[in-house]
C-alpha atoms as a PDB file:
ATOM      1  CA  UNK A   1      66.889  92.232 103.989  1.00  0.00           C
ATOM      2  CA  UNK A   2      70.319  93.330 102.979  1.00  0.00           C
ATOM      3  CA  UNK A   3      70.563  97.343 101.695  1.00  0.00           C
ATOM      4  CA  UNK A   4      72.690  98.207  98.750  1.00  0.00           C
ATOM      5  CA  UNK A   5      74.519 101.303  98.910  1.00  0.00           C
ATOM      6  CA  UNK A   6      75.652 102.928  95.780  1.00  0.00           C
ATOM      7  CA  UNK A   7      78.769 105.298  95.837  1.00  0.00           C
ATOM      8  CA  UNK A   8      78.514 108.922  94.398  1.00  0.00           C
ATOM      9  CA  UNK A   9      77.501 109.134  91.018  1.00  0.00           C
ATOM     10  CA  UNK A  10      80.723 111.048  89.470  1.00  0.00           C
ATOM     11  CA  UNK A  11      79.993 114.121  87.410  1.00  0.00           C
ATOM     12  CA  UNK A  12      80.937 113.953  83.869  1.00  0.00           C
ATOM     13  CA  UNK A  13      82.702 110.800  84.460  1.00  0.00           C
ATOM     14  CA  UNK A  14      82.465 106.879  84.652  1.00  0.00           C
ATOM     15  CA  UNK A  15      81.884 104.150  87.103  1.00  0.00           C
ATOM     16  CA  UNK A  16      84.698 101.669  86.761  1.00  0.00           C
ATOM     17  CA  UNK A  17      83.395  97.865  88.100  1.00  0.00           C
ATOM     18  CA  UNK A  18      84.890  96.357  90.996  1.00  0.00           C
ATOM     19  CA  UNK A  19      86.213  93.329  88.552  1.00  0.00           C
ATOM     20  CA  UNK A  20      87.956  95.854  86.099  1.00  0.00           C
ATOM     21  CA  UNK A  21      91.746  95.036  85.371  1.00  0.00           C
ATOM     22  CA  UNK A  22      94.350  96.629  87.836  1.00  0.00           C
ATOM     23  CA  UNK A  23      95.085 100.747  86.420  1.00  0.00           C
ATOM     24  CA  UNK A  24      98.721  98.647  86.487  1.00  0.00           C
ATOM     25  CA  UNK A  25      97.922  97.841  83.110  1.00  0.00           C
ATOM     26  CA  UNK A  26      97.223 101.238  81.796  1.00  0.00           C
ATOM     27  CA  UNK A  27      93.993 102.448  80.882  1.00  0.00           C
ATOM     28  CA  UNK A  28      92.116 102.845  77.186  1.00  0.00           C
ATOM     29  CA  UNK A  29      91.459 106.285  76.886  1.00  0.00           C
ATOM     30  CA  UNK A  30      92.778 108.936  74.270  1.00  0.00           C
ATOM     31  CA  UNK A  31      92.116 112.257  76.221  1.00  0.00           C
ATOM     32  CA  UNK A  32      95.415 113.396  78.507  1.00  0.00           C
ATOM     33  CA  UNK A  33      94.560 113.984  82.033  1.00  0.00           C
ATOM     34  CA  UNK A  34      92.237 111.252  82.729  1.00  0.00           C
ATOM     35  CA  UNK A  35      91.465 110.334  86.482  1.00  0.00           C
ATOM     36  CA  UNK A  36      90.754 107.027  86.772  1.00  0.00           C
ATOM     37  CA  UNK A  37      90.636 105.985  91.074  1.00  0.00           C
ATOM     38  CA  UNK A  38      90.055 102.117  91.523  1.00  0.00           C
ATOM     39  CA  UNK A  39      89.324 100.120  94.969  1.00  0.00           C
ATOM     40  CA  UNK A  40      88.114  96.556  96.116  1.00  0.00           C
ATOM     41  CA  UNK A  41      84.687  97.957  95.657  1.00  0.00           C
ATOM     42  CA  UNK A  42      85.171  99.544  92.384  1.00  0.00           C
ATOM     43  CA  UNK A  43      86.175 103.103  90.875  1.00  0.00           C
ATOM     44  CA  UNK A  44      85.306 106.341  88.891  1.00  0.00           C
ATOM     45  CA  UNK A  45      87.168 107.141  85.699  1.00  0.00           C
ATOM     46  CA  UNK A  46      87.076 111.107  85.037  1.00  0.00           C
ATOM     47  CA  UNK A  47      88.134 113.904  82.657  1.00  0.00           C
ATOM     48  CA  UNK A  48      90.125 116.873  83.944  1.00  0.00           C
ATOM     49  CA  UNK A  49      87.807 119.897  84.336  1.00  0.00           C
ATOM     50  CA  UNK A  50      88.871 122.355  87.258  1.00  0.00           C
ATOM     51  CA  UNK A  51      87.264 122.150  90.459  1.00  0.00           C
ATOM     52  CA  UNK A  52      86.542 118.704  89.570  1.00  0.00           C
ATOM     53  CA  UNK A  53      87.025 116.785  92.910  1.00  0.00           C
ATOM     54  CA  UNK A  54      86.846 112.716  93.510  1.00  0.00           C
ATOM     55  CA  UNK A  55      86.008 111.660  97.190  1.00  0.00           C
ATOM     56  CA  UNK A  56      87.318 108.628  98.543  1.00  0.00           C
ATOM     57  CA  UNK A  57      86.718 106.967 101.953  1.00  0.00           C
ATOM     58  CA  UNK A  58      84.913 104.179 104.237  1.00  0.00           C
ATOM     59  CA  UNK A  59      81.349 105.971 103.839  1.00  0.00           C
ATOM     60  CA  UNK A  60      79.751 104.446 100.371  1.00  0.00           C
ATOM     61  CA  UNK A  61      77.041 106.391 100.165  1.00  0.00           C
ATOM     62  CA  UNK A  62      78.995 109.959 100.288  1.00  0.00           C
ATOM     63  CA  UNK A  63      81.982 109.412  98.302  1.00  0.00           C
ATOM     64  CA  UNK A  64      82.997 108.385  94.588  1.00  0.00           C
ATOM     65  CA  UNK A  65      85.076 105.225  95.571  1.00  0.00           C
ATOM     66  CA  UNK A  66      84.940 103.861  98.609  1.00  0.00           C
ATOM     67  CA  UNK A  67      87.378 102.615  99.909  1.00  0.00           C
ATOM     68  CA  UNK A  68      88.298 100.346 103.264  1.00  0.00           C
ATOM     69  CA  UNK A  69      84.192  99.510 103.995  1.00  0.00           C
ATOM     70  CA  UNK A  70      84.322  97.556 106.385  1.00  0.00           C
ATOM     71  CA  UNK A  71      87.746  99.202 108.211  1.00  0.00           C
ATOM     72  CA  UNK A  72      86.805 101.797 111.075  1.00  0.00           C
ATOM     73  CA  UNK A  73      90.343 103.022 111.493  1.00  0.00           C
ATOM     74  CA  UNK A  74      89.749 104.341 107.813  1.00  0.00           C
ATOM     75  CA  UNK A  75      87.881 107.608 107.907  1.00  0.00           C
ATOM     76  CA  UNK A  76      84.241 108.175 106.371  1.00  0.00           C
ATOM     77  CA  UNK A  77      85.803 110.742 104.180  1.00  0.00           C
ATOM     78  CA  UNK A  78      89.721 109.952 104.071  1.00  0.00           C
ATOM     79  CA  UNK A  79      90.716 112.020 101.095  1.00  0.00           C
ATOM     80  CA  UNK A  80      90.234 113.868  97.631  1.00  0.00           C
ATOM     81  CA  UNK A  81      91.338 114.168  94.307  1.00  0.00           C
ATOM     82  CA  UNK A  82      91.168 117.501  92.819  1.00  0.00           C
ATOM     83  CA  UNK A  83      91.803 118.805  89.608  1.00  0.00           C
ATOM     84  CA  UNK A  84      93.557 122.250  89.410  1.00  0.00           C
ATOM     85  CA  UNK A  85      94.587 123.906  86.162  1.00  0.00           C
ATOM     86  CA  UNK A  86      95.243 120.543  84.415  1.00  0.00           C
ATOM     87  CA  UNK A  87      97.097 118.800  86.785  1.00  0.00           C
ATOM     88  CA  UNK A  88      95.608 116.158  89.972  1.00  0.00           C
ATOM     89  CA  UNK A  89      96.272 116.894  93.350  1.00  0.00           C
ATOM     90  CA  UNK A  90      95.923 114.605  96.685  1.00  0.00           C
ATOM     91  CA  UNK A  91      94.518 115.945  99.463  1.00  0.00           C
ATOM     92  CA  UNK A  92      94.348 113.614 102.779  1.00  0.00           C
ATOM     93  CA  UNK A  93      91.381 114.401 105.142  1.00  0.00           C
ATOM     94  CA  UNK A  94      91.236 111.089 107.221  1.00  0.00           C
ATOM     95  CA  UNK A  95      92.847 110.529 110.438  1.00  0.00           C
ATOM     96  CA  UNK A  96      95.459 107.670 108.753  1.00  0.00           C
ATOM     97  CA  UNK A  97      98.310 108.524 106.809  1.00  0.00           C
ATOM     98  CA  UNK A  98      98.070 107.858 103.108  1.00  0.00           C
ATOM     99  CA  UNK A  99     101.446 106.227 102.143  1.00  0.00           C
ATOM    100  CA  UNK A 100     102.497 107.075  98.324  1.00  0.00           C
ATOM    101  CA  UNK A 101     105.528 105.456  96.143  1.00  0.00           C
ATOM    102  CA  UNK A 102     108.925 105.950  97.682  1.00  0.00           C
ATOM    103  CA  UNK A 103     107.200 105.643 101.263  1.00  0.00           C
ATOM    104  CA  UNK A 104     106.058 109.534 101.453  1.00  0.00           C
ATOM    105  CA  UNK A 105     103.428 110.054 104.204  1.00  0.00           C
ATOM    106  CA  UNK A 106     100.134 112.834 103.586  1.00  0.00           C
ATOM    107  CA  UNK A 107      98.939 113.415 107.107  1.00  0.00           C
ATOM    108  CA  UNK A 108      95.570 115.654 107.503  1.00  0.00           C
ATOM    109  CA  UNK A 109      95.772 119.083 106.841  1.00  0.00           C
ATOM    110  CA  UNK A 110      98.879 119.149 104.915  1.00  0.00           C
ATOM    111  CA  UNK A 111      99.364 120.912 101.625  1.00  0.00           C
ATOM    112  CA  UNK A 112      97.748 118.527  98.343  1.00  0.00           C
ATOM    113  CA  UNK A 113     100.825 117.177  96.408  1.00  0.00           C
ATOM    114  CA  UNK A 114     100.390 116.680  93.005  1.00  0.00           C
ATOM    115  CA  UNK A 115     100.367 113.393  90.971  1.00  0.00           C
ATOM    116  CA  UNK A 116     102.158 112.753  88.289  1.00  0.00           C
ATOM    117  CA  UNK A 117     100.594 111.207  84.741  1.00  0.00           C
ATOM    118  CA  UNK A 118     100.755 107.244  84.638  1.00  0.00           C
ATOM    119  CA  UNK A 119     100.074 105.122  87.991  1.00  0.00           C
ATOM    120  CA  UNK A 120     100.174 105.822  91.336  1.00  0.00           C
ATOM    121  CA  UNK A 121      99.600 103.183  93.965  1.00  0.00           C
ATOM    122  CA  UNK A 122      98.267 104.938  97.744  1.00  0.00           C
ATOM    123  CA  UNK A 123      97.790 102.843 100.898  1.00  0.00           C
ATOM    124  CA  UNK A 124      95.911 104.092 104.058  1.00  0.00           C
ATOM    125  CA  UNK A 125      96.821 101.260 107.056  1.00  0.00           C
ATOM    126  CA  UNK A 126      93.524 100.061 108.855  1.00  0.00           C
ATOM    127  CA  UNK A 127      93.038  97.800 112.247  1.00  0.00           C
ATOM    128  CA  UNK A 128      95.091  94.727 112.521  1.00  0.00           C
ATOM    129  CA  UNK A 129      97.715  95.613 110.356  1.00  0.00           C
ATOM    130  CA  UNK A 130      95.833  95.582 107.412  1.00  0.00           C
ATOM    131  CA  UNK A 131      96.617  97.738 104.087  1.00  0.00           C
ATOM    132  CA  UNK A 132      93.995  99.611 101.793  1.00  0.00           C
ATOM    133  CA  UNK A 133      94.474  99.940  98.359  1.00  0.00           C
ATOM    134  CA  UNK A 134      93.957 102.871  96.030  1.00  0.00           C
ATOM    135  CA  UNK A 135      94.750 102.478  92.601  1.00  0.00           C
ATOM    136  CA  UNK A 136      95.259 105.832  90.495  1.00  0.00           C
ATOM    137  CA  UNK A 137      95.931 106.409  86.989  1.00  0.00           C
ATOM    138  CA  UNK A 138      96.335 109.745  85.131  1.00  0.00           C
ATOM    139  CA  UNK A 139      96.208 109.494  81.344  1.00  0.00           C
ATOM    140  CA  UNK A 140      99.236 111.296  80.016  1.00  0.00           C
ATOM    141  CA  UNK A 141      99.701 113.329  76.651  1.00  0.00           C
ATOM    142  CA  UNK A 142      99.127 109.917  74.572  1.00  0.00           C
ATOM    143  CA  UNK A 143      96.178 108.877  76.329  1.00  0.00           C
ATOM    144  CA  UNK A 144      96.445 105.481  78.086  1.00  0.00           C
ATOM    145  CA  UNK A 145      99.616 104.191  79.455  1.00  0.00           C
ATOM    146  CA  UNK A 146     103.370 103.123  76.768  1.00  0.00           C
ATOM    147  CA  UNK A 147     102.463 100.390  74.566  1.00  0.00           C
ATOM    148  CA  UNK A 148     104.902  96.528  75.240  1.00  0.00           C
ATOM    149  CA  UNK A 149     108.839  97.239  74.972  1.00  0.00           C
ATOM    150  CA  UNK A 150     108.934  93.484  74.421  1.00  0.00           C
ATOM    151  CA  UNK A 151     112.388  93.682  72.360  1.00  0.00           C
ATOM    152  CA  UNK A 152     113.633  97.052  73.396  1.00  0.00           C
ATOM    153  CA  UNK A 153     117.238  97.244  75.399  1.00  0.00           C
ATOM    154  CA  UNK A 154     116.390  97.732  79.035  1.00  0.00           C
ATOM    155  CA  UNK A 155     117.411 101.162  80.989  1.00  0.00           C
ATOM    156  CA  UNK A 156     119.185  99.892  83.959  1.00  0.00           C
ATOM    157  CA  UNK A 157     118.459 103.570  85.260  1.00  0.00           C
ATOM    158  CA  UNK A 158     120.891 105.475  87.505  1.00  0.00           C
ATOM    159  CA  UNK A 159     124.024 103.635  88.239  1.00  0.00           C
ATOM    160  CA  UNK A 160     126.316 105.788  90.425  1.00  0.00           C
ATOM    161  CA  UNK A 161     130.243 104.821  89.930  1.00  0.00           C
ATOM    162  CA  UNK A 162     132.091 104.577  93.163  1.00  0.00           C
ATOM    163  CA  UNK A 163     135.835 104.761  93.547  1.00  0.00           C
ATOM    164  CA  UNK A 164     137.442 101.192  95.138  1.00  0.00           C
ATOM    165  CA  UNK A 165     137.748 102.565  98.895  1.00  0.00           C
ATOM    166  CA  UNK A 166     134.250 104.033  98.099  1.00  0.00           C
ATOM    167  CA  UNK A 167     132.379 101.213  97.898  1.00  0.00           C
ATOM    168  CA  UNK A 168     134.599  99.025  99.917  1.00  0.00           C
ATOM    169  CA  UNK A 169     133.551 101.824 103.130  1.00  0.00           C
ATOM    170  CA  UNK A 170     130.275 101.444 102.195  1.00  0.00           C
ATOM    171  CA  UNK A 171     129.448  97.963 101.643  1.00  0.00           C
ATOM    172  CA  UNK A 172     130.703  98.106 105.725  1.00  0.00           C
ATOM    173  CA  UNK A 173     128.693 100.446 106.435  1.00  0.00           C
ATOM    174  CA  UNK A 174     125.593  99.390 105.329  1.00  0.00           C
ATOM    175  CA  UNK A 175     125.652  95.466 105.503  1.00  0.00           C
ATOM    176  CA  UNK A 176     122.983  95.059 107.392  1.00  0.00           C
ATOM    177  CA  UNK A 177     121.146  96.409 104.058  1.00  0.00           C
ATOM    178  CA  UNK A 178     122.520  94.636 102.267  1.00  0.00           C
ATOM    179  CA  UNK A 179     121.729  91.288 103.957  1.00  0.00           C
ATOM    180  CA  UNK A 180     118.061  92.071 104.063  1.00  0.00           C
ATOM    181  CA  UNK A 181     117.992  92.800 107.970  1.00  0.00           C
ATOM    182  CA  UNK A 182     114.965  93.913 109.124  1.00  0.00           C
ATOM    183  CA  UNK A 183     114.830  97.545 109.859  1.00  0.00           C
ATOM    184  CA  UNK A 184     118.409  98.152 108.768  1.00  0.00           C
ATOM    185  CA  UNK A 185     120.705 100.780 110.081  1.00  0.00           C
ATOM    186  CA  UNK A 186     123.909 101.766 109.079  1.00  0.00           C
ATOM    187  CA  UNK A 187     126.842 100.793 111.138  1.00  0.00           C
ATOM    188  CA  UNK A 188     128.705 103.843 113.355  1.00  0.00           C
ATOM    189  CA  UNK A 189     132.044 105.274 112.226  1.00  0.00           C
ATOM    190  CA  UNK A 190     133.880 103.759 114.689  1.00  0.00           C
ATOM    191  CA  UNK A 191     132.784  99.870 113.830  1.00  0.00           C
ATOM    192  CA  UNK A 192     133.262 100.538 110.141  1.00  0.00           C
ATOM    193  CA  UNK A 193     137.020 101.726 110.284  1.00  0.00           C
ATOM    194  CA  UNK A 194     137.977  98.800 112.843  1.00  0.00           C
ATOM    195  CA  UNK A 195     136.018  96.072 110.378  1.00  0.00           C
ATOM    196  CA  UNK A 196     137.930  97.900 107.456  1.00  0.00           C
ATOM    197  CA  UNK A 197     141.200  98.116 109.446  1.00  0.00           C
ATOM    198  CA  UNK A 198     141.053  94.017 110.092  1.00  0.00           C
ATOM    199  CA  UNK A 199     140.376  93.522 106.277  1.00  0.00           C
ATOM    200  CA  UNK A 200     143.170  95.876 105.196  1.00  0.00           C
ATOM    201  CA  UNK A 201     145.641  96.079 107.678  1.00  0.00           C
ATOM    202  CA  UNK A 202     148.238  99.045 107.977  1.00  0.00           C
ATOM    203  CA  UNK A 203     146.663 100.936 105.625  1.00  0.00           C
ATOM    204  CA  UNK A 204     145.105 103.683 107.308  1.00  0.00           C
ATOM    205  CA  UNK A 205     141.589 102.913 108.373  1.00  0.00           C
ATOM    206  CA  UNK A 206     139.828 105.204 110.915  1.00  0.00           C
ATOM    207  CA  UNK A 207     136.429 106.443 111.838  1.00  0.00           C
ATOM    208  CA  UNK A 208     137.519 109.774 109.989  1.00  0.00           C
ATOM    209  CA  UNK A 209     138.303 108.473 106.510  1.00  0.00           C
ATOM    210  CA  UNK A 210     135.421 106.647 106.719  1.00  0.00           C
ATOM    211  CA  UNK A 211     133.099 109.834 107.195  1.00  0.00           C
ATOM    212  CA  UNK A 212     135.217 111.416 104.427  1.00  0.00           C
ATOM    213  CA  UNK A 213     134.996 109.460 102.084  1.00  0.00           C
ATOM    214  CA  UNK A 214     131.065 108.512 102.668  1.00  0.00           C
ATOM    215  CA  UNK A 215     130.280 112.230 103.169  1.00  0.00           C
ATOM    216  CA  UNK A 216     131.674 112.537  99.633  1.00  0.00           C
ATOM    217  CA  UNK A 217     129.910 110.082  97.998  1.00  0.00           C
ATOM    218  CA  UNK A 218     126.692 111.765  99.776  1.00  0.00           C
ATOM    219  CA  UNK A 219     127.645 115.191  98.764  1.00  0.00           C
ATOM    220  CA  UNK A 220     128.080 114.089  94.853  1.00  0.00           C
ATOM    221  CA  UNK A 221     124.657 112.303  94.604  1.00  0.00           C
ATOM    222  CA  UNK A 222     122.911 114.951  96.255  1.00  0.00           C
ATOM    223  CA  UNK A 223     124.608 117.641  93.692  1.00  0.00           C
ATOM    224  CA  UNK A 224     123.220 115.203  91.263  1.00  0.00           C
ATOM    225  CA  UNK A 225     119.698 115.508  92.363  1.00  0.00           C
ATOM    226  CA  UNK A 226     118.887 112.890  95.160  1.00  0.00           C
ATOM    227  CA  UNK A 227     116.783 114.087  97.938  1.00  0.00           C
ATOM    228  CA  UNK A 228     117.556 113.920 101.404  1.00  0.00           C
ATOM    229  CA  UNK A 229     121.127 113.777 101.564  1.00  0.00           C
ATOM    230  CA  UNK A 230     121.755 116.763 103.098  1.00  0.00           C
ATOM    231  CA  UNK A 231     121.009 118.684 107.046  1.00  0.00           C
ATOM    232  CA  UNK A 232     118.688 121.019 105.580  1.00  0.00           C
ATOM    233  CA  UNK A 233     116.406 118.506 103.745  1.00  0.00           C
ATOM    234  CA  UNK A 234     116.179 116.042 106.852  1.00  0.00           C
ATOM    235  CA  UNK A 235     116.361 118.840 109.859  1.00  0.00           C
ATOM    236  CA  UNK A 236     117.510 118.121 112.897  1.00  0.00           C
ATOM    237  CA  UNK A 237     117.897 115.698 114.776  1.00  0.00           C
ATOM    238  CA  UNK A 238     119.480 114.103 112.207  1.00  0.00           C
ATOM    239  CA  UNK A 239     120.683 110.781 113.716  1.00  0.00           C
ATOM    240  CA  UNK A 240     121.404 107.786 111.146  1.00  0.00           C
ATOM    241  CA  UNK A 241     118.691 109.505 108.334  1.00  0.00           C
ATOM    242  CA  UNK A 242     121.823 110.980 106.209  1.00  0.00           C
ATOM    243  CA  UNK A 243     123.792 107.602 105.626  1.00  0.00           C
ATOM    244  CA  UNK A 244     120.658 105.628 106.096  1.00  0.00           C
ATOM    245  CA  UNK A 245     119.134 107.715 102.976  1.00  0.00           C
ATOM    246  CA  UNK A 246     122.132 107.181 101.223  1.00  0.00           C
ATOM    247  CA  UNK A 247     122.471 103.573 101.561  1.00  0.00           C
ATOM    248  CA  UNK A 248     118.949 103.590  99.800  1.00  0.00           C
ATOM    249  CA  UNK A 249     119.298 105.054  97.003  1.00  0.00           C
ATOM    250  CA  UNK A 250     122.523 103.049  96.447  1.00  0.00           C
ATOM    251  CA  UNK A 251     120.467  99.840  96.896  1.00  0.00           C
ATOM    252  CA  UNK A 252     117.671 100.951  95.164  1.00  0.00           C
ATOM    253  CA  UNK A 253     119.637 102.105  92.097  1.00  0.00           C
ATOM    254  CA  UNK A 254     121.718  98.569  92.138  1.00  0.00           C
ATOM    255  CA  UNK A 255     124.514 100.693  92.781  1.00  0.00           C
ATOM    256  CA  UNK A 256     125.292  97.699  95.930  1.00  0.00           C
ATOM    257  CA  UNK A 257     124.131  94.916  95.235  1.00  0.00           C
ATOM    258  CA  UNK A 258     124.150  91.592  97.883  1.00  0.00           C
ATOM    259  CA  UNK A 259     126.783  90.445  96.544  1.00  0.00           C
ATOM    260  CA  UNK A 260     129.155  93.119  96.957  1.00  0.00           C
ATOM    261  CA  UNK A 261     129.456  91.266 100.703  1.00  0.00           C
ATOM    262  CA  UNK A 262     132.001  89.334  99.129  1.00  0.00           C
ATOM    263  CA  UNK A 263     134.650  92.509  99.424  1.00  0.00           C
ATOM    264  CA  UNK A 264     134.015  91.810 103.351  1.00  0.00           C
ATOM    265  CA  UNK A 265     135.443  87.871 103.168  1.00  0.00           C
ATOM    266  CA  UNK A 266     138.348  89.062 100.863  1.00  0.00           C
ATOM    267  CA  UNK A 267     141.474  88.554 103.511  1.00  0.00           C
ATOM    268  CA  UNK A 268     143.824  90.570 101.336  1.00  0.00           C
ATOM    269  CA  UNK A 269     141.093  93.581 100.680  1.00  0.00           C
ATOM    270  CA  UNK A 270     140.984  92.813  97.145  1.00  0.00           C
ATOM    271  CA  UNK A 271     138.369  94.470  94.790  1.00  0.00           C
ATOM    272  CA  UNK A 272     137.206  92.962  92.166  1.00  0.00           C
ATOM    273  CA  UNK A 273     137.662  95.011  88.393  1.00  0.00           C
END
């Protein structure tokens, strides 16, 4: 005879079915600061009150949403969502990492970061390879999440301008990025310059320039505001993390784009307007 175990019964809050939508898609509620936690197995949906706290984990029976069931690399309790003075906060108390947006790690013990109002998607690895899903959605001043921008202009977002020899350096630099190489890393000094120096001949190419005129580039957009461009941020030993951070955020604000390859196969070092 098979047993059905019920999760926690959330105080002052909702069960959410396992079939409800993805929190992708927002969620239909007018009250800011919302919690809504969704799984395979289902979710909670719950207001902000402090001290307020939503389990999550492999054990069903003594958590809100459980999460990773059938998954004994997950923990029986793996983490919590607590609600301090208005705002959310993730706690991790599982022996897994949980992995949030922009590939930031929460190990055990470590200080609760706080989440920020709309969706946030957190994975926990399991056995075999496999990655658990924890949908979260915090209802912002409006309630549920921005209604369709069907006709609106799009925001392209962050575009950093780069001088010619800027970006010329550092589509060499990181190429293997930028042709999708698995576990990239950004070329050394040395190979840069002498790949530069046999596209532009005679014109002053070496492994110092190069560093120049990258460190520049790295020093502007962390002035700007990007994290982890700088010794202090990344600690020692800091290896390839400086220009591999930097390469990144270029990518990943369309600053270098695939295409920009092209500069490599121009004989005469010509950049296009």
């Amino acid at each position: 005879m098979n047993q059905t175990f019920q999760t926690l019964k959330p105080r002052g809050g909702r069960r959410l079915d396992p079939s409800h939508a993805s929190l992708a898609r927002g969620v239909a509620t007018s009250e800011p600061g919302v919690l809504s936690a969704l799984s395979l197995a289902g979710g909670v949906s719950l207001g902000p009150r402090d001290g307020r706290t939503l389990l999550f984990g492999r054990n069903r029976p003594e958590v809100h949403v459980c999460l990773g069931e059938n998954d004994l690399q997950i923990s029986r309790h793996h983490g919590s969502l607590t609600c301090r003075r208005g705002q959310w906060w993730l706690a991790n108390t599982g022996g897994r990492p949980i992995r949030l947006a922009g590939k930031r790690l929460l190990f055990r013990d470590e200080d609760p970061v706080p989440l920020d109002t709309g969706y946030t998607p957190l994975f926990v690895r399991g056995s075999a390879g496999r990655e658990h899903l924890l949908e979260v959605f915090v209802s912002g001043p409006d309630g549920g999440a921005p209604g369709p921008q069907h006709s609106r202009l799009t925001n392209p977002g962050e575009v950093y301008l780069l001088k010619p020899e800027e970006k010329l350096a550092l589509v060499a630099l990181g190429q293997r990025y930028l042709l999708h190489e698995a576990q990239p890393q950004p070329w050394t000094w040395k190979d840069t310059a002498a790949l530069l120096d046999e596209i532009q001949p005679g014109t002053g190419w070496r492994s110092r320039r190069v560093e120049n005129l990258v460190t520049d580039v790295r020093m502007r957009l962390s002035r700007a505001g990007v994290q982890g461009l700088t010794r202090e941020e990344v600690g020692e030993p800091v290896g390839n993390s400086l220009n591999h951070n930097l390469l990144t955020e270029l990518l990943m604000s369309a600053t270098l784009v695939p295409r920009d390859l092209d500069l490599l196969d121009d004989p005469d070092g010509r950049l296009p307007d």
